[in-house]
C-alpha atoms as a PDB file:
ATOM      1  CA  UNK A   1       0.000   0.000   0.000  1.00  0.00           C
ATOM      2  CA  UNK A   2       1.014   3.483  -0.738  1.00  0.00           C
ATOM      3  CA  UNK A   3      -0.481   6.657   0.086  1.00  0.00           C
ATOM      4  CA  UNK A   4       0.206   9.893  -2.132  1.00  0.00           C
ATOM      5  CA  UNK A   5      -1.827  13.360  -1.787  1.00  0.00           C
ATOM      6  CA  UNK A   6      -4.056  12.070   0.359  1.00  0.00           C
ATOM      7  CA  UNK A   7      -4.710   8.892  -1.302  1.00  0.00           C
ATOM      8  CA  UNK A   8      -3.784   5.301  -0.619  1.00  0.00           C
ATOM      9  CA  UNK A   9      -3.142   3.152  -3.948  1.00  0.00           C
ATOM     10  CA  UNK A  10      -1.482  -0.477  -4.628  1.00  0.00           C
ATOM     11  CA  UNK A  11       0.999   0.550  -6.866  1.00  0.00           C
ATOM     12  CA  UNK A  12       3.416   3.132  -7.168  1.00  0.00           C
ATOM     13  CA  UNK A  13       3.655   3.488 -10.798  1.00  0.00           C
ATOM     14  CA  UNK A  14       2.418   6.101 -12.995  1.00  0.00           C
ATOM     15  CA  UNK A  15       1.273   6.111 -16.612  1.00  0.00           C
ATOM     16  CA  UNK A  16       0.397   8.345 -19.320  1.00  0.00           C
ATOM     17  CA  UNK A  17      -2.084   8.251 -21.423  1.00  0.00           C
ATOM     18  CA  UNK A  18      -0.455  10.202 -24.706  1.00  0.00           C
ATOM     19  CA  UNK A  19       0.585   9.373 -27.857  1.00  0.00           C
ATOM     20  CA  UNK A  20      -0.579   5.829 -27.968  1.00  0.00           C
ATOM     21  CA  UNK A  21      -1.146   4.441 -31.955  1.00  0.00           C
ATOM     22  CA  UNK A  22      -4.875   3.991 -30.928  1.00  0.00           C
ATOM     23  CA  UNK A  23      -7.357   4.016 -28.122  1.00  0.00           C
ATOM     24  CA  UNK A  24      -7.758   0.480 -27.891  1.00  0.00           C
ATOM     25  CA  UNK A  25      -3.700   0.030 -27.373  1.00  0.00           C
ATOM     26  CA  UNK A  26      -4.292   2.921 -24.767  1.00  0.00           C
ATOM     27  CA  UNK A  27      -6.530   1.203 -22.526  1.00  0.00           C
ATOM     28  CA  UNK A  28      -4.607  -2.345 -22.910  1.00  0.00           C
ATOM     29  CA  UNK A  29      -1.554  -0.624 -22.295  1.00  0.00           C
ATOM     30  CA  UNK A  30      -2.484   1.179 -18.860  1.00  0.00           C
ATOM     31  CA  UNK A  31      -4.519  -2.105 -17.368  1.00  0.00           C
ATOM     32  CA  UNK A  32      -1.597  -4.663 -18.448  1.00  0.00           C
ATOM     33  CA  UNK A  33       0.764  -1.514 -16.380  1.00  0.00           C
ATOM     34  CA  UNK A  34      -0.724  -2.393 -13.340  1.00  0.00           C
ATOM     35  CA  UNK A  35      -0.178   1.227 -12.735  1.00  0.00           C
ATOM     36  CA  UNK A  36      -2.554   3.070  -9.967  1.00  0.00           C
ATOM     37  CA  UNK A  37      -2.458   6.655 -11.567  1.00  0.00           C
ATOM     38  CA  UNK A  38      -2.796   7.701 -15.218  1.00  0.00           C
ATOM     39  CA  UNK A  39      -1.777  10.807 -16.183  1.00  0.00           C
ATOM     40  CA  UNK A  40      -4.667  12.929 -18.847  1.00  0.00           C
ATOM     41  CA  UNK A  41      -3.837  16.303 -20.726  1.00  0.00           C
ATOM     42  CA  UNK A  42      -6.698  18.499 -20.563  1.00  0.00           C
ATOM     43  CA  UNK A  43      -4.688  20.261 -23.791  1.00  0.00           C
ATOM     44  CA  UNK A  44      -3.922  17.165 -26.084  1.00  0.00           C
ATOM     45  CA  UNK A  45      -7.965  16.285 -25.926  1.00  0.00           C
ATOM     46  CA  UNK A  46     -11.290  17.790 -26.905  1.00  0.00           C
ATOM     47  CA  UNK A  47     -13.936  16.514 -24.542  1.00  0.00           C
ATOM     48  CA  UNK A  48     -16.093  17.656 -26.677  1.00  0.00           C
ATOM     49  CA  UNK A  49     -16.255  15.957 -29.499  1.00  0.00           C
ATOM     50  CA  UNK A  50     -16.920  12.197 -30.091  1.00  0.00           C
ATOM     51  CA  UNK A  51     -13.493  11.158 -30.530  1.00  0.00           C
ATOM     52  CA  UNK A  52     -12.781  12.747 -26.870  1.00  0.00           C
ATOM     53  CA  UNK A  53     -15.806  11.707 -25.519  1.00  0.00           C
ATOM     54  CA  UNK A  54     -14.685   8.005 -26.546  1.00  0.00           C
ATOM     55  CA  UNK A  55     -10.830   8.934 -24.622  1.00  0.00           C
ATOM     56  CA  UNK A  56     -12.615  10.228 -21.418  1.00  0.00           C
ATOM     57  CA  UNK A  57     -15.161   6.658 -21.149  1.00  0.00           C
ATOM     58  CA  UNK A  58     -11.879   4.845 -21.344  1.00  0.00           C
ATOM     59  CA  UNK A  59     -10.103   6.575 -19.096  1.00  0.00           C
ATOM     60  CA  UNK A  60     -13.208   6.567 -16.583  1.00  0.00           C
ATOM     61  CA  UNK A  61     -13.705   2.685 -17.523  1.00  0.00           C
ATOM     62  CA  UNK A  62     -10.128   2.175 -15.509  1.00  0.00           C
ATOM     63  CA  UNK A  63     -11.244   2.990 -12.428  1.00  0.00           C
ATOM     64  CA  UNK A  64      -7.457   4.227 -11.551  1.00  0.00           C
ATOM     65  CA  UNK A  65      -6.576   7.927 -10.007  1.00  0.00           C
ATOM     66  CA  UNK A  66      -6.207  10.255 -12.666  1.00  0.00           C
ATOM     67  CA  UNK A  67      -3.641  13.032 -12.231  1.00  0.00           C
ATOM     68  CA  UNK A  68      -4.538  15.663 -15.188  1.00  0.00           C
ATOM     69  CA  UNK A  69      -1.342  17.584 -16.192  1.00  0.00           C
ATOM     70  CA  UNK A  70      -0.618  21.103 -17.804  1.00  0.00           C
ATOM     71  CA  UNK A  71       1.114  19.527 -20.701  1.00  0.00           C
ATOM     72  CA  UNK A  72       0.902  21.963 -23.098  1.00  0.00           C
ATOM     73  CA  UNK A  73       1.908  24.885 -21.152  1.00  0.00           C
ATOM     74  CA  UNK A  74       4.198  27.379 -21.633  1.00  0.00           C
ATOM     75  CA  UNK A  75       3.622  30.006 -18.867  1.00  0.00           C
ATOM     76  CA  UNK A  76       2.380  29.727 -15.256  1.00  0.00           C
ATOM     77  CA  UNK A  77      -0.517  31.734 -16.971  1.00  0.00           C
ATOM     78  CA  UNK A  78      -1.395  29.274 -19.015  1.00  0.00           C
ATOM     79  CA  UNK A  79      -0.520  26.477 -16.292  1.00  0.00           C
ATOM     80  CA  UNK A  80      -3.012  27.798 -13.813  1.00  0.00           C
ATOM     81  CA  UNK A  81      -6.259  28.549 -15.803  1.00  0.00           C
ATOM     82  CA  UNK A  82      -5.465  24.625 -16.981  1.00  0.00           C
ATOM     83  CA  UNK A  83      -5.382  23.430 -13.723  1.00  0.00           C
ATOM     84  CA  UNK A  84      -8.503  25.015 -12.847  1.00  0.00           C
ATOM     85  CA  UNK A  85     -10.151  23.444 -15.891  1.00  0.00           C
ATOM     86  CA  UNK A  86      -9.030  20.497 -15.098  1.00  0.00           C
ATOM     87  CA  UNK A  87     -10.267  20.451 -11.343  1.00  0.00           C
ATOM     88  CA  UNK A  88     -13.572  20.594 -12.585  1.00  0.00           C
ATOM     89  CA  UNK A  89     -13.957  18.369 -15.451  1.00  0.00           C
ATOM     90  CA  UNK A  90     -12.034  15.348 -12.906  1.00  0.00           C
ATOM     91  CA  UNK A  91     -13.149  17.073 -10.088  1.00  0.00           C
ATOM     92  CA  UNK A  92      -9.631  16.221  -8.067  1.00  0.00           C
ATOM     93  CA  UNK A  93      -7.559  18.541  -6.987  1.00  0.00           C
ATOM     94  CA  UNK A  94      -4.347  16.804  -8.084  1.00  0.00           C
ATOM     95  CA  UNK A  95      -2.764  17.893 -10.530  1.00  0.00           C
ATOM     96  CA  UNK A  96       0.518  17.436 -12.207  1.00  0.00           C
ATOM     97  CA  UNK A  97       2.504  20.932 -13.492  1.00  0.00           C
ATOM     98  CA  UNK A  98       4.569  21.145 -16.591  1.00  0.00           C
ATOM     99  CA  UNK A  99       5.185  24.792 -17.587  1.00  0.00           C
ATOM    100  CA  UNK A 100       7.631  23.533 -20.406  1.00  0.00           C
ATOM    101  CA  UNK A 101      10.488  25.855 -21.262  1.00  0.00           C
ATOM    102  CA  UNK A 102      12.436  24.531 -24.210  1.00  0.00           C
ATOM    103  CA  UNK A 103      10.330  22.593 -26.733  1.00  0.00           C
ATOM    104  CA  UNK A 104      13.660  20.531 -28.133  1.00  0.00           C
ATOM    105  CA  UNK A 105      13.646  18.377 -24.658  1.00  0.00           C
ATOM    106  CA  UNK A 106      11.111  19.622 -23.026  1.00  0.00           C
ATOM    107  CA  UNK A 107      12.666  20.944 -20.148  1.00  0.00           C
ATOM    108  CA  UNK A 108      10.495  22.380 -17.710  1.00  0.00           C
ATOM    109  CA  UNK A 109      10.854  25.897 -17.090  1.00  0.00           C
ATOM    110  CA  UNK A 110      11.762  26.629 -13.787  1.00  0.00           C
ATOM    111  CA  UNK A 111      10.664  30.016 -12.758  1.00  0.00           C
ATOM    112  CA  UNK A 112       6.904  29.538 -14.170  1.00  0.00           C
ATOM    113  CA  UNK A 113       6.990  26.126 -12.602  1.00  0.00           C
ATOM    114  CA  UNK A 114       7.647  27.842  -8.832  1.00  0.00           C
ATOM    115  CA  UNK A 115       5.126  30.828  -9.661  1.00  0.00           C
ATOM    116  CA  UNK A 116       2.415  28.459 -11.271  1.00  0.00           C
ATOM    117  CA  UNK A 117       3.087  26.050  -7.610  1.00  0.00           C
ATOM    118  CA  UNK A 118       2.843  29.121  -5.511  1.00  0.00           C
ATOM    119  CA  UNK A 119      -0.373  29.841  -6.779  1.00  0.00           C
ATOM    120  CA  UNK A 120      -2.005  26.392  -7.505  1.00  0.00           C
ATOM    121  CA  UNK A 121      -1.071  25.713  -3.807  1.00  0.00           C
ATOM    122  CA  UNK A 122      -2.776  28.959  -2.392  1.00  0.00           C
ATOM    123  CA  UNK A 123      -5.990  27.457  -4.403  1.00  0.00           C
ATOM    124  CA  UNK A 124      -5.669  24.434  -2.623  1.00  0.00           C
ATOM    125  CA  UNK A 125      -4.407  22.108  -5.140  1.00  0.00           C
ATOM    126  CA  UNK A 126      -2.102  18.870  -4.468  1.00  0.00           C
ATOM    127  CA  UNK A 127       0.708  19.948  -6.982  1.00  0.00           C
ATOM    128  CA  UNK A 128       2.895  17.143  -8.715  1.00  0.00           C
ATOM    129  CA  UNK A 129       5.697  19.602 -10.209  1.00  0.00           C
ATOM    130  CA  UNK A 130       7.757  18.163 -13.128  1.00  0.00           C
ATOM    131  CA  UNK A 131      10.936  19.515 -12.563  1.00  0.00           C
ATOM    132  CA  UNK A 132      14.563  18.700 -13.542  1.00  0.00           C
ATOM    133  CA  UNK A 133      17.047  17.044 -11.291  1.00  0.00           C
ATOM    134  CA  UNK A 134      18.017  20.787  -9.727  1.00  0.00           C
ATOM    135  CA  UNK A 135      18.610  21.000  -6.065  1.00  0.00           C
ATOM    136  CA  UNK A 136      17.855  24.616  -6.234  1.00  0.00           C
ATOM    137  CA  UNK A 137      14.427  24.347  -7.939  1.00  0.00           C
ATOM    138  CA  UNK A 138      13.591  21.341  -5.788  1.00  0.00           C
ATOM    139  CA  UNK A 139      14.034  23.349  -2.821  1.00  0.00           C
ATOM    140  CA  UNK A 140      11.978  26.594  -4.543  1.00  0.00           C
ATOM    141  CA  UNK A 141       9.094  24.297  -5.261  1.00  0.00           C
ATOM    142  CA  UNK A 142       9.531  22.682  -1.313  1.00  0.00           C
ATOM    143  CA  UNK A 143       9.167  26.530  -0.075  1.00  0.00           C
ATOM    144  CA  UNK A 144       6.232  27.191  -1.930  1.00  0.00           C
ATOM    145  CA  UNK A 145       4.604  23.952  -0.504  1.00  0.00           C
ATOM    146  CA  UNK A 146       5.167  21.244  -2.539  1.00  0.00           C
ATOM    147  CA  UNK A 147       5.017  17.973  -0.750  1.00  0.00           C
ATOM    148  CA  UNK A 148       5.791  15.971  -3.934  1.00  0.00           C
ATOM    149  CA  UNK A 149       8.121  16.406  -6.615  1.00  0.00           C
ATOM    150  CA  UNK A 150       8.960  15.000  -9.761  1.00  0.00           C
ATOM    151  CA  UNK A 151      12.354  15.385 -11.195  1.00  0.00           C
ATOM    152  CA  UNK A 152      12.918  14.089 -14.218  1.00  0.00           C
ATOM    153  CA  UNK A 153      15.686  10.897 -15.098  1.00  0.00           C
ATOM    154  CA  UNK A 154      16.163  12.202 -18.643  1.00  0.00           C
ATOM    155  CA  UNK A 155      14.029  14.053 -21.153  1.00  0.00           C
ATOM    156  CA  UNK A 156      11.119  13.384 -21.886  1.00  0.00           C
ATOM    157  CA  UNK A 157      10.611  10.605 -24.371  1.00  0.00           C
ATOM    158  CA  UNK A 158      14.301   9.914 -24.276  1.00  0.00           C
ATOM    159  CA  UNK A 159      14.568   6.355 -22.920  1.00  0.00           C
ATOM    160  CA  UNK A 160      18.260   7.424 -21.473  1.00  0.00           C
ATOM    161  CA  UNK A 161      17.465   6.379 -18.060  1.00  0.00           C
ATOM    162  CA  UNK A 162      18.441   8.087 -14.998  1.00  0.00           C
ATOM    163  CA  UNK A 163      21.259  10.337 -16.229  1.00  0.00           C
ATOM    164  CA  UNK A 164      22.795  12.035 -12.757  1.00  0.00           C
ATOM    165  CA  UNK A 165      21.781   9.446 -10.090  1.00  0.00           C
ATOM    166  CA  UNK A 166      23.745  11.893  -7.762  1.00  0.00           C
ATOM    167  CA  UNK A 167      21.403  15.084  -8.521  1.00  0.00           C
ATOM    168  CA  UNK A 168      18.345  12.361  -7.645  1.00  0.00           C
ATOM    169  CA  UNK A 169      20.123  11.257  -4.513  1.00  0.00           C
ATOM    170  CA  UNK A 170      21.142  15.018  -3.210  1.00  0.00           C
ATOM    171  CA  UNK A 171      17.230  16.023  -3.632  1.00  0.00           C
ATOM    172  CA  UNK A 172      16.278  12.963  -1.481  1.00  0.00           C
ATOM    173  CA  UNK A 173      19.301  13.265   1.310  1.00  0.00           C
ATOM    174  CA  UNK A 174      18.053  17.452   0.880  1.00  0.00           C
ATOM    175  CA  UNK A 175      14.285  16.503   1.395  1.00  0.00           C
ATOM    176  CA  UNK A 176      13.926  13.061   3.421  1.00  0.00           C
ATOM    177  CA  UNK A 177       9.928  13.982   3.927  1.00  0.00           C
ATOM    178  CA  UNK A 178       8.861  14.942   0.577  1.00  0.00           C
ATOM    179  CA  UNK A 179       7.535  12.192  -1.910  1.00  0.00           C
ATOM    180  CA  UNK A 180       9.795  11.739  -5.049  1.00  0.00           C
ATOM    181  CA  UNK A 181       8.009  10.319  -8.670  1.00  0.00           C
ATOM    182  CA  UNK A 182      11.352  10.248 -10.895  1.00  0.00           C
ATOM    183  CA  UNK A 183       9.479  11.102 -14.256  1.00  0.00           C
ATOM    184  CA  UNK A 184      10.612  11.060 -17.599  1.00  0.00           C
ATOM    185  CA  UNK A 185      13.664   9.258 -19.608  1.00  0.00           C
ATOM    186  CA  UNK A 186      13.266   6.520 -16.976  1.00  0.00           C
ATOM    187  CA  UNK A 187      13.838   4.128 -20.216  1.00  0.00           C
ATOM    188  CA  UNK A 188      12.035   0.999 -18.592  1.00  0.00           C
END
């Protein structure tokens, strides 16, 4: 058993639920994870229309925690009115922040990240921050009152597995209390 934001789940694993070839490998996908969150992008769907509506049935059909994300974003702006969206179409108030930087790698960009936290916390949302492997942001987003945080192994989508084990281990000797989700690159 594990307990996260408030939540107690059987696994610790996370999964997305982008860029699959088709909905039907989607769905397969995520239940043959064994994964207890799935991560949705309010952004990359239309809830709207059929197609959407078909994405949203699946996702509801898995009876797992979903943990919408600001993928997408480019500004704590544009972070922030997402996360609100997002709290009321799943009504959770999880949510998982990406204010993405540099579209090459997808780095996350730092300062929105900490100013979108700030103010997603003072609304009373359970932030996940994706952040790199910096000690410095780490302990930014910590101030601001993240209890979780998510640095990544490697880009995103890079497969190249954790690439500074050390910068992974200083944010965990830094912050023995806060929950850690290494995201990204893991390559597994």
């Amino acid at each position: 058993m594990w307990e996260i934001g408030g939540k107690k789940l059987n696994s610790r694993l996370l999964i997305g639920s982008a860029l699959y070839p088709s909905p039907a490998n989607m769905e397969e996908s995520i239940q043959v994870s064994g994964a207890g969150i799935v991560t949705v992008s309010l952004r990359r769907q239309n809830a709207g229309d059929k197609a959407g509506q078909n994405f949203w049935n699946i996702i509801k059909s898995l009876n797992l925690e979903v943990l919408p994300n600001t993928a997408g974003c480019h500004s704590a702006k544009e972070a922030i009115t997402t996360a609100q969206m997002a709290r009321e179409v799943f009504d959770t108030n999880w949510i998982k922040l990406e204010v993405i930087g540099d579209q090459y790698n997808l780095q996350p960009d730092p300062y929105e990240s900490v100013k979108a936290a700030e103010a997603l916390i003072k609304e009373g949302f359970e932030v996940f921050p994706y952040t790199t492997d910096d000690l410095v942001v780490a302990k930014k987003l910590v101030e601001v009152g993240c209890k979780i945080l998510m640095p990544w192994g490697s880009q995103i989508g890079s497969g190249k597995g954790l690439m500074n084990p050390s910068n992974l281990k200083a944010i965990r000797d830094k912050f023995p209390d806060i929950q850690l989700i290494v995201d990204a690159g893991i390559g597994k």
